[in-house]
Protein backbone atom coordinates (compact mmCIF):
# COMPACT_ATOMS: atom_id res chain seq x y z
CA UNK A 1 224.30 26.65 -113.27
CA UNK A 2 221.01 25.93 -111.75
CA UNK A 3 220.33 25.98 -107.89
CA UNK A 4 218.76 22.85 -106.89
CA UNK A 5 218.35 23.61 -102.96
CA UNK A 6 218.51 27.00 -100.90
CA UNK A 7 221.26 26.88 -98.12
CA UNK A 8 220.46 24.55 -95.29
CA UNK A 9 220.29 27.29 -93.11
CA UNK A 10 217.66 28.83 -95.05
CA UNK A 11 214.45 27.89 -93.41
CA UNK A 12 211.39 27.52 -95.14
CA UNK A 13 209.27 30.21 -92.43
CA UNK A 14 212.35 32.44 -92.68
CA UNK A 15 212.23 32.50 -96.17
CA UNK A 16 208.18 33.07 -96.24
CA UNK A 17 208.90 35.70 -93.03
CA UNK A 18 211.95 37.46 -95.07
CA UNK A 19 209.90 37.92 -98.22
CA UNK A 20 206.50 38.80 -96.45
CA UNK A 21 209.24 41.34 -94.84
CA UNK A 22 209.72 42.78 -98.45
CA UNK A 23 207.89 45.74 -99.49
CA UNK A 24 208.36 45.29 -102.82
CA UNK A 25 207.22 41.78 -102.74
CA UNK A 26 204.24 43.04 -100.91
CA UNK A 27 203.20 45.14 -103.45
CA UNK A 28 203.81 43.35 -106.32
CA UNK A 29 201.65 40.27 -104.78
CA UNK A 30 198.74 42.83 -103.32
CA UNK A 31 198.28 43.51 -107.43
CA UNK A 32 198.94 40.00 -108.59
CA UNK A 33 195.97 39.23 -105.37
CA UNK A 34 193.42 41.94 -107.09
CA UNK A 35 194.39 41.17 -110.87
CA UNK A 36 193.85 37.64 -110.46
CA UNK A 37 190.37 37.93 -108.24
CA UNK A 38 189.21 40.68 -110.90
CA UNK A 39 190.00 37.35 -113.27
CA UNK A 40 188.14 34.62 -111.50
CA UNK A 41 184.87 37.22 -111.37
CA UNK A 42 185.25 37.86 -114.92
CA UNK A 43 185.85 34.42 -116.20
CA UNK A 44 182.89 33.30 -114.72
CA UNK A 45 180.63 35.11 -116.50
CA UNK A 46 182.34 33.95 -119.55
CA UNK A 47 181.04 30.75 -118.00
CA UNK A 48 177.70 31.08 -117.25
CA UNK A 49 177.23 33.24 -120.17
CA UNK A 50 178.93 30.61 -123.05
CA UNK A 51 178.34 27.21 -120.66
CA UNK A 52 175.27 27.27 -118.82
CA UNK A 53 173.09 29.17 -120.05
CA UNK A 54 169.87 27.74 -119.33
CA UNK A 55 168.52 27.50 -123.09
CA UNK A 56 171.59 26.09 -124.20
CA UNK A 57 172.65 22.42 -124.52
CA UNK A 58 176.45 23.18 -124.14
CA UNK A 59 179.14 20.30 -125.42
CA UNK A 60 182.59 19.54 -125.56
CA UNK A 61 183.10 20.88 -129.20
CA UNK A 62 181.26 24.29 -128.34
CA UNK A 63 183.52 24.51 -125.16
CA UNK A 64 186.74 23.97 -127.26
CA UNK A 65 185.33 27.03 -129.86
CA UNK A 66 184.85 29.27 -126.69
CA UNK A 67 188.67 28.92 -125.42
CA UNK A 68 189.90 28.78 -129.02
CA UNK A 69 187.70 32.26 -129.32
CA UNK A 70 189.35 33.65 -126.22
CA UNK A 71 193.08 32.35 -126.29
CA UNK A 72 194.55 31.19 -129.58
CA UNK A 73 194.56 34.64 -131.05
CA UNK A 74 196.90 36.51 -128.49
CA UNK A 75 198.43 33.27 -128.31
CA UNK A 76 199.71 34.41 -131.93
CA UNK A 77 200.77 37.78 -130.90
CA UNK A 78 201.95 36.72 -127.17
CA UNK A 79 206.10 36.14 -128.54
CA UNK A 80 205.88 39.93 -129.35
CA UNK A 81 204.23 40.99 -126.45
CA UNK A 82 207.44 39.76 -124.81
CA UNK A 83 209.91 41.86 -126.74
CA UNK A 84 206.98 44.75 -125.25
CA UNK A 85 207.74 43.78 -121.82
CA UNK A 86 211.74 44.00 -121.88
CA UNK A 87 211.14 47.63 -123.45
CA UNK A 88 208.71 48.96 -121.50
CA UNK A 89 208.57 49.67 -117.50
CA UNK A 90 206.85 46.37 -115.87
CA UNK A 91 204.83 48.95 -113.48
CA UNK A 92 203.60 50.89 -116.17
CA UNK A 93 202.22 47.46 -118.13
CA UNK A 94 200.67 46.46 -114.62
CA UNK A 95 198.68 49.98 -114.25
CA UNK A 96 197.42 50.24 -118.17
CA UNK A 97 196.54 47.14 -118.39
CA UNK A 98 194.52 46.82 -115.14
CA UNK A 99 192.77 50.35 -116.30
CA UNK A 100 192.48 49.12 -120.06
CA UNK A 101 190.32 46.21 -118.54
CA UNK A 102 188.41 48.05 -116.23
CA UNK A 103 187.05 50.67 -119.41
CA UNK A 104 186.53 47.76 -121.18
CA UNK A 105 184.41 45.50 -118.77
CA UNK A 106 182.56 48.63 -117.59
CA UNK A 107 181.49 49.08 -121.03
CA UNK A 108 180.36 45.64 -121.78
CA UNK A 109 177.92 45.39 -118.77
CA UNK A 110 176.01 48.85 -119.81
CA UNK A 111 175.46 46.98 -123.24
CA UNK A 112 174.85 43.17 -122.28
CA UNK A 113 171.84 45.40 -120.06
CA UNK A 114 170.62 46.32 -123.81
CA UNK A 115 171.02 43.37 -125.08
CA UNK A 116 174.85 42.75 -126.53
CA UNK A 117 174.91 40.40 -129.21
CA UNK A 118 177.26 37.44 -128.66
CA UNK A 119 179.57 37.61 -131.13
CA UNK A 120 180.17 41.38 -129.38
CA UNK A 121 180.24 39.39 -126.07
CA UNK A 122 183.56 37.21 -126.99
CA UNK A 123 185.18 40.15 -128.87
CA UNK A 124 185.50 42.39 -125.13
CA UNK A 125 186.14 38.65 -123.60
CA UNK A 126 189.34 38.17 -126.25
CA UNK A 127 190.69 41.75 -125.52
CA UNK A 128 190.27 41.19 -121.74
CA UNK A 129 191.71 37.79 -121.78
CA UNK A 130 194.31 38.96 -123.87
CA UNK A 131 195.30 42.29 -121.82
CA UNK A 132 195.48 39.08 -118.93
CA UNK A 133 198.00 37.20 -120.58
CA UNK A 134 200.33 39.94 -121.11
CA UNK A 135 199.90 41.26 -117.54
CA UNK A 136 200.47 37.75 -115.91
CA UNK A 137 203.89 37.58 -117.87
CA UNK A 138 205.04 40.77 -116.70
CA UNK A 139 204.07 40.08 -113.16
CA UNK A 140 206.44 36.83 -113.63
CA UNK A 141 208.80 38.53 -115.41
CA UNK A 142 209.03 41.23 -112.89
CA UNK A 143 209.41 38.60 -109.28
CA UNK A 144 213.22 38.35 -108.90
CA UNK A 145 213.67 41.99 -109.00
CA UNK A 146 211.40 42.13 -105.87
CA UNK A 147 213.49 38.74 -104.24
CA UNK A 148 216.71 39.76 -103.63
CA UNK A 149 218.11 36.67 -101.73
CA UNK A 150 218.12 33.68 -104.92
CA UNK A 151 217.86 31.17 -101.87
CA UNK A 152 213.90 32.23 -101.91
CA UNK A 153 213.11 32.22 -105.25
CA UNK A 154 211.52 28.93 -104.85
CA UNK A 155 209.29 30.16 -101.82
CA UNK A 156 208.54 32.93 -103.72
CA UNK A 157 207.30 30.67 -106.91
CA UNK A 158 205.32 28.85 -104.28
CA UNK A 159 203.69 32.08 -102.59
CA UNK A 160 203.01 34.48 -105.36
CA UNK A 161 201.26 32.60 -108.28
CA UNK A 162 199.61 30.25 -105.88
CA UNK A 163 197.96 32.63 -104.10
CA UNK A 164 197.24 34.81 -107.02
CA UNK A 165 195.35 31.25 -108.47
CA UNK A 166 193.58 31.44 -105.03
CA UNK A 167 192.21 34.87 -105.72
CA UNK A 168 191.25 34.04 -109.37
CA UNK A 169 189.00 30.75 -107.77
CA UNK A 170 187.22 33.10 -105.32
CA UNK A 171 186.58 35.24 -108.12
CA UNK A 172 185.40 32.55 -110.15
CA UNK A 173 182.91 31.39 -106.90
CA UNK A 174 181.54 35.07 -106.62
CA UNK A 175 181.31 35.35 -110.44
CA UNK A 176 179.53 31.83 -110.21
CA UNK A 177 177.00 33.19 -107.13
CA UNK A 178 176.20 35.91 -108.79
CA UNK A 179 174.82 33.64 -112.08
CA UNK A 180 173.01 31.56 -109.41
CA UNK A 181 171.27 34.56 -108.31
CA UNK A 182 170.43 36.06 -111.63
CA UNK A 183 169.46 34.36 -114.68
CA UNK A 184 170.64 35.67 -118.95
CA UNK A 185 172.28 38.89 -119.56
CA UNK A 186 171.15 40.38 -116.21
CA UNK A 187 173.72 37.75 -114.57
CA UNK A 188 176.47 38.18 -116.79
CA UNK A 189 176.00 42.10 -116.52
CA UNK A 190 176.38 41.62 -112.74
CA UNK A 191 179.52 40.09 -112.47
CA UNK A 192 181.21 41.80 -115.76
CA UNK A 193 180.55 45.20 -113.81
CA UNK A 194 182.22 43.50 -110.54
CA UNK A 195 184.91 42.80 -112.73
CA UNK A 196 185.52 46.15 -113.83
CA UNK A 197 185.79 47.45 -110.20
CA UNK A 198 187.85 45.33 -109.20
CA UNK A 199 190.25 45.87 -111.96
CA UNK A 200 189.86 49.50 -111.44
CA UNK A 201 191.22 48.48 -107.46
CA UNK A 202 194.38 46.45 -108.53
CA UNK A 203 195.28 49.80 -111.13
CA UNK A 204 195.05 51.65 -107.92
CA UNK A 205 197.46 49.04 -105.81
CA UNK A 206 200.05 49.25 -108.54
CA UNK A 207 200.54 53.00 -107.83
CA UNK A 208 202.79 52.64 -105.39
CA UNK A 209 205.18 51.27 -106.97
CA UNK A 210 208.38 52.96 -108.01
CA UNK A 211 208.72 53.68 -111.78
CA UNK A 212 211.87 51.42 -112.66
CA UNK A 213 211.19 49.00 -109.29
CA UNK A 214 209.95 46.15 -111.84
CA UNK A 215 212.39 46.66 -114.31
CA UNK A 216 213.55 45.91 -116.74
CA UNK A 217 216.82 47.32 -116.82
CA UNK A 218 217.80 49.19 -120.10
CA UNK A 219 221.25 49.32 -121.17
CA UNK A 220 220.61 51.46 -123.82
CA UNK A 221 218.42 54.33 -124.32
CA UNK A 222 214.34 52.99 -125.04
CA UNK A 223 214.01 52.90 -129.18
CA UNK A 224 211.03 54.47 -130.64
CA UNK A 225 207.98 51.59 -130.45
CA UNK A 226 207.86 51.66 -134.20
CA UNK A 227 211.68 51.03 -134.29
CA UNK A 228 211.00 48.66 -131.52
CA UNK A 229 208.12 46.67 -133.48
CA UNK A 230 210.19 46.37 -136.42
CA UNK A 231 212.94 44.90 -134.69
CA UNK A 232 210.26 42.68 -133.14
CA UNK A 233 210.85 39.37 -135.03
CA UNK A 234 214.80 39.38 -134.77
CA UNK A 235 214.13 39.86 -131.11
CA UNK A 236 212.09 37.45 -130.61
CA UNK A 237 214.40 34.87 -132.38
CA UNK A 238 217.29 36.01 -130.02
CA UNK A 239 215.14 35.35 -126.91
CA UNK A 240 214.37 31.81 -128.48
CA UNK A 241 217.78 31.18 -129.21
CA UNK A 242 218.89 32.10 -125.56
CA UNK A 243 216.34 29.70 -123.87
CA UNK A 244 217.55 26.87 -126.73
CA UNK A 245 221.56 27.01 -126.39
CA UNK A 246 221.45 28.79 -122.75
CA UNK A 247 218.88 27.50 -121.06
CA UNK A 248 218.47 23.84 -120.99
CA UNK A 249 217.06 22.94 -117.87
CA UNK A 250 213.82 25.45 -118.46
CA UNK A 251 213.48 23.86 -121.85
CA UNK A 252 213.25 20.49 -120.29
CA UNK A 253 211.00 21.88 -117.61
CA UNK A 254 208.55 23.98 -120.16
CA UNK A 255 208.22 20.74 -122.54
CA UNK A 256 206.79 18.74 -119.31
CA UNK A 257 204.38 21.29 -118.11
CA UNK A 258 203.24 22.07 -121.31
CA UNK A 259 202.27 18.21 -121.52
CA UNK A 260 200.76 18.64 -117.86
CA UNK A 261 198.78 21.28 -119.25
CA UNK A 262 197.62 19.25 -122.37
CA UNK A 263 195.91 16.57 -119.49
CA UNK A 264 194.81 19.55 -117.17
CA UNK A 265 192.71 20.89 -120.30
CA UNK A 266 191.27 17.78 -121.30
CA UNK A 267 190.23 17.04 -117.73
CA UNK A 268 188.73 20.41 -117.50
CA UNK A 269 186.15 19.50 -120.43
CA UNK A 270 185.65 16.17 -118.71
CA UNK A 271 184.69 17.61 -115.57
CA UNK A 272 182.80 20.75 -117.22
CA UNK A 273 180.48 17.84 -118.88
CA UNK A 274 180.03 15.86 -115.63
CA UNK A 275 178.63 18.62 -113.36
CA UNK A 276 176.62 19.67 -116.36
CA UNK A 277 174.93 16.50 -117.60
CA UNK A 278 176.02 13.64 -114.97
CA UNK A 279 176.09 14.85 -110.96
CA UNK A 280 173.12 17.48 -112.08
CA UNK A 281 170.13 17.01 -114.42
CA UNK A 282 170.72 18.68 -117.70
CA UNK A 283 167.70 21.57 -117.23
CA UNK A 284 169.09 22.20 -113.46
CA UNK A 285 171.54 25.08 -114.61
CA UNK A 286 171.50 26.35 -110.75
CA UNK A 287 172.99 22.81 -109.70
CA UNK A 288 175.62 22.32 -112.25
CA UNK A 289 176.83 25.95 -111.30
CA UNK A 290 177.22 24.72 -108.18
CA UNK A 291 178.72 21.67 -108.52
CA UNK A 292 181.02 22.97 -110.53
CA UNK A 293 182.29 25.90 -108.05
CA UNK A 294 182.42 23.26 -105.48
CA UNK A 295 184.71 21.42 -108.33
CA UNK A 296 186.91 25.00 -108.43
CA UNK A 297 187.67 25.34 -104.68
CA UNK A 298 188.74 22.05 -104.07
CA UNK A 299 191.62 22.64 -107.21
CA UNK A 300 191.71 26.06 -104.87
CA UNK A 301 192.50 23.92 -102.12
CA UNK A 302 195.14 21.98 -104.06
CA UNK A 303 197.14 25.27 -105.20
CA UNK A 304 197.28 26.14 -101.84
CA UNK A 305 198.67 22.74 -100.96
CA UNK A 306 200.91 23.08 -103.24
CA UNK A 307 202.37 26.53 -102.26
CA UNK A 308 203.05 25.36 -99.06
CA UNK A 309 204.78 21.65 -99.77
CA UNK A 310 206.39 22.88 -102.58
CA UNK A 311 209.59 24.89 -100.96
CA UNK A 312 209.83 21.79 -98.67
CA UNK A 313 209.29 19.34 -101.44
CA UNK A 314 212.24 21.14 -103.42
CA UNK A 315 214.69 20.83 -100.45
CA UNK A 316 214.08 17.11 -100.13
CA UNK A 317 214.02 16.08 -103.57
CA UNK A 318 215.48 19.12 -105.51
CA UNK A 319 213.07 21.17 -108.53
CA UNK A 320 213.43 17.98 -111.19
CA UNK A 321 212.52 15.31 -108.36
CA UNK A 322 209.58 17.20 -107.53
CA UNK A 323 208.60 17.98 -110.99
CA UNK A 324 208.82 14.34 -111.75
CA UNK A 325 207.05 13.43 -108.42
CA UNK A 326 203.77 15.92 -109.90
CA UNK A 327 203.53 14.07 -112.75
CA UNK A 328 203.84 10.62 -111.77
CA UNK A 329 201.19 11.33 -109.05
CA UNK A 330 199.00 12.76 -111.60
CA UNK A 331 199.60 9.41 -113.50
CA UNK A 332 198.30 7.39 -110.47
CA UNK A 333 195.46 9.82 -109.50
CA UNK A 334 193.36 10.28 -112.45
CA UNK A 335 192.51 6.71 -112.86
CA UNK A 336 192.24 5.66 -109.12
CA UNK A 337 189.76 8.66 -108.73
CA UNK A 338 188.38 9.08 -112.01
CA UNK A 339 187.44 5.79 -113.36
CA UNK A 340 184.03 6.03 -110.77
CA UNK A 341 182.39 8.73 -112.18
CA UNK A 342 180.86 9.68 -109.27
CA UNK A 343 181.03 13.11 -107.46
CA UNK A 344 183.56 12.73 -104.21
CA UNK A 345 186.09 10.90 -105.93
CA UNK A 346 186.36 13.27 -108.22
CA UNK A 347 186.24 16.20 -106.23
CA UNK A 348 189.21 14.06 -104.28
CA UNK A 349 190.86 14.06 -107.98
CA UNK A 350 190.58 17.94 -108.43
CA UNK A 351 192.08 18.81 -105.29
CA UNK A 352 195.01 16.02 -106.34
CA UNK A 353 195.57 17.75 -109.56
CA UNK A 354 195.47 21.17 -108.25
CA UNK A 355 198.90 20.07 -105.74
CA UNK A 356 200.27 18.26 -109.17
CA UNK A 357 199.63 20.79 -111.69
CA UNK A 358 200.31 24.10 -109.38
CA UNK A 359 203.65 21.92 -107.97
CA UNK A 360 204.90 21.61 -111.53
CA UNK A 361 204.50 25.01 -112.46
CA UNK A 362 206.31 26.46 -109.40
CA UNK A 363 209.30 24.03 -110.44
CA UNK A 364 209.21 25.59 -113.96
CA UNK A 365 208.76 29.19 -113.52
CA UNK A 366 211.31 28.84 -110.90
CA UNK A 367 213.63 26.88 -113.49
CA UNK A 368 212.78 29.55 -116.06
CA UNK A 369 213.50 32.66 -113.83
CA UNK A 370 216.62 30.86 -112.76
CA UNK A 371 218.14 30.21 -116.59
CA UNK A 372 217.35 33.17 -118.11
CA UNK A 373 218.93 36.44 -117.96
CA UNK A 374 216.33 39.10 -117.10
CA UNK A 375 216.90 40.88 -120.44
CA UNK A 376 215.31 38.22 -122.12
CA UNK A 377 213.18 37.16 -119.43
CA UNK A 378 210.06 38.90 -120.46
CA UNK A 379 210.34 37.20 -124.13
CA UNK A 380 210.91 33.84 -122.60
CA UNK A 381 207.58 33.80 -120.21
CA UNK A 382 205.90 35.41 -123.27
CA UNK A 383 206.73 31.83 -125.15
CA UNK A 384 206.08 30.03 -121.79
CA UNK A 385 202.59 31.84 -122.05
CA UNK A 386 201.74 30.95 -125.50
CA UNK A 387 202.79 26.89 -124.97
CA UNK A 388 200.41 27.20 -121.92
CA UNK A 389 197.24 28.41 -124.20
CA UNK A 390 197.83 26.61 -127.19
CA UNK A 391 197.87 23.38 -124.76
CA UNK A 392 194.70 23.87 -123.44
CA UNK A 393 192.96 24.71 -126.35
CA UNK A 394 194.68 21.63 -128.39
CA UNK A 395 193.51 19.82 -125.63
CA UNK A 396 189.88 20.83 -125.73
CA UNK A 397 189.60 20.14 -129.22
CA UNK A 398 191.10 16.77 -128.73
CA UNK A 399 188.29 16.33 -126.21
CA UNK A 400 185.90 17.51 -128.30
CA UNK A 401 186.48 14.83 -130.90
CA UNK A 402 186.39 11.98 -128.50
CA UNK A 403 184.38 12.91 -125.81
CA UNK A 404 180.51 11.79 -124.89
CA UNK A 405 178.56 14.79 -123.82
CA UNK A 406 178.08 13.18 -120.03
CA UNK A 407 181.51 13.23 -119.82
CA UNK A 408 181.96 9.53 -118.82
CA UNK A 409 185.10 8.36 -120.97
CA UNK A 410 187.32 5.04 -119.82
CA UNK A 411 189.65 5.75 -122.79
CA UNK A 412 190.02 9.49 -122.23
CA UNK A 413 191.40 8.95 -118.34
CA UNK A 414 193.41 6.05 -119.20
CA UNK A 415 195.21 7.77 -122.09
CA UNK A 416 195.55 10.74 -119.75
CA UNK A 417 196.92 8.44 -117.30
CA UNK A 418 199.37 7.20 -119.94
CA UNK A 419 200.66 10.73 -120.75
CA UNK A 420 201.38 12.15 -117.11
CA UNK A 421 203.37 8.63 -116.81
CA UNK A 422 205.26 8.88 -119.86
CA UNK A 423 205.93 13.00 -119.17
CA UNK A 424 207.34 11.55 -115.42
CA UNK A 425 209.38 8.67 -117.34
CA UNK A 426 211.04 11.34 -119.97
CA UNK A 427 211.73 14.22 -117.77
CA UNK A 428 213.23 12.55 -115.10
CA UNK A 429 215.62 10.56 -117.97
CA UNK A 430 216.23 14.05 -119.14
CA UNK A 431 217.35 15.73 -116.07
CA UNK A 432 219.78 13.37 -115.26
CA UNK A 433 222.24 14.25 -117.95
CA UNK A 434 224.68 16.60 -117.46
């Protein structure tokens, strides 16, 4: 049975102070902190290298090709990846994968100094990207071995990720400084090597953690990883059947925030085309850069606002009230901000739909964790993981189809609108039954 509320004697600041108290939750969020910064630095120079690069006219449909490029692919592969992490010691994915990426990025910079070709470019980008996905599912996977009271899982939802989101947005803001400062390869070389040492730091914070601290925990002996790939598919299905006859609740909860994430993509390209061609000149690469990491802190902001009303939130109005309350503000946000076109409402807008979008993903991964036994745990946020890239992507090439390279769309924000208010209307039917 699902937990709505923690104990009424469980404070929110004792929960925070009790897990901060932790030192296993310490750890695991110091490397979830340097992962997720090591992100933000790298993503943007996927940015500036793919979207503004000053003798480039970027649009909607090359944007979609770019996170198709980088996502879909291990978006195939991500279900098995899962059966990976309920094999294999969650510490030991954490510390590969960190020093995978760092090899990798290093690499990269050295040749975009000779003069990579692109295609080369987005093949590192889809391993690195794809070594991301896998790490931020074991990093879920692994929380509630590091929370031992249930009563703060919720807090815990609300601390971790959103903080980890904050470190990937000052990534992104020192990635995005250091294209303002440099211009072509020389910029992307920059922050690619930054990348790689910061990667290199968060291997280094995952050392000391215990071997088997992160799970999972094996019942029978580990099979040989041929055995174990062969046995991949069957696996898989018996994860999927768990979350489907077990697990209602985080089905409920992963069909609405896969529909918030279908909106949250589409806006992205909107606002990716308005502080390119509408609040900045087309030619003024410097100023859309800006506008746009001006764009990224104030969703920052919004994360953070979310982490911290969240565990509150959930104690007033319980995990489906405030999953329902994220999407019917999101309903009543996007047109009331969006419809102007102009640059402060819409900044207004992104800090709005950071507190929606990171509120209904606390709800859900807390949901998730909550349903699901941790031996198929690692599967299930595997399958969470692929809904939440296939979304985007479906959603950029939706908005490449329909929207005007300024990015000024009526239709597009109403039907958006329309969405997060129908998503609000069905979930909150659905959670009511029994």
């Amino acid at each position: 049975m699902i937990t709505e509320r923690p104990p009424r004697e469980a404070t929110l600041p004792g929960l925070l102070l009790g897990l901060l108290r932790g030192p296993g939750f310490r750890r695991l969020l110091t490397v979830r902190l340097l992962s997720q910064l090591s992100d933000g630095v790298f993503q943007a120079s996927l940015a500036t290298y793919a979207l503004f690069s000053p003798d480039k006219q970027s649009s909607p449909a090359e944007i979609a090709v770019a996170l198709a490029v980088v996502m879909l692919p291990f978006s195939v592969v991500g279900p098995f990846t899962g059966v990976m992490l309920d094999r294999w010691r969650r510490r030991q994915v954490l510390l590969t994968g960190n020093l995978l990426r760092c090899a990798l990025c290093l690499s990269t910079a050295l040749l975009l100094l000779g003069g990579l070709p692109r295609w080369a470019f987005y093949a590192a980008a889809l391993v690195v990207i794809g070594v991301n996905r896998f790490i931020l599912a074991g990093l879920s996977a692994a929380l509630p071995r590091v929370v031992p009271d249930p009563s703060a899982l919720v807090t815990a939802n609300a601390v971790s990720p959103t903080l980890g989101t904050v470190a990937a947005t000052v990534g992104g803001s020192l990635g995005l400084v250091g294209g303002v400062l440099a211009t072509g390869s020389a910029a992307t070389a920059l922050t690619v090597g930054l990348s790689a040492l910061l990667y290199l730091v968060a291997a280094l914070a995952v050392r000391p953690i215990a071997p088997d601290e992160l799970g999972p925990d094996l019942h029978l002996e580990l099979p040989p990883l041929r055995q174990a790939l062969a046995t991949a598919w069957n696996d898989l299905r018996a994860g999927l059947r768990h979350l489907l006859r077990e697990c209602r609740p985080a089905v409920r909860a992963l069909a609405a925030v896969s529909l918030a994430r279908f909106c949250y993509g589409v806006l992205t390209v909107v606002v990716l085309m308005l502080c390119r061609y509408t609040f900045n000149r087309a030619e003024d690469v410097d100023g859309g850069l800006a506008t746009l990491g001006l764009t990224v802190v104030m969703s920052a902001v919004g994360f953070f606002l979310a982490a911290a009303a969240s565990p509150w939130a959930t104690r007033r109005f319980g995990l489906h009230g405030w999953l329902t309350i994220c999407l019917a503000g999101a309903a009543v946000s996007v047109p009331t901000l969006g419809l102007t076109f102009r640059e402060a409402p819409v900044m207004a807008a992104a800090l709005l739909l950071g507190v929606v979008t990171q509120g209904s993903k606390i709800c859900t991964d807390t949901l998730v964790q909550e349903s699901v036994e941790d031996e198929y745990r690692g599967r299930v946020f595997s399958v969470y993981d692929v809904l939440m890239n296939v979304s985007y992507v479906a959603a950029a090439a939706a908005t490449a189809l329909v929207l005007p390279l300024d990015g000024r769309s009526v239709p597009v924000l109403l039907t958006l609108s329309g969405l997060y208010a129908l998503g609000a209307v069905l979930y909150f039917r659905a959670s009511r039954r029994p």
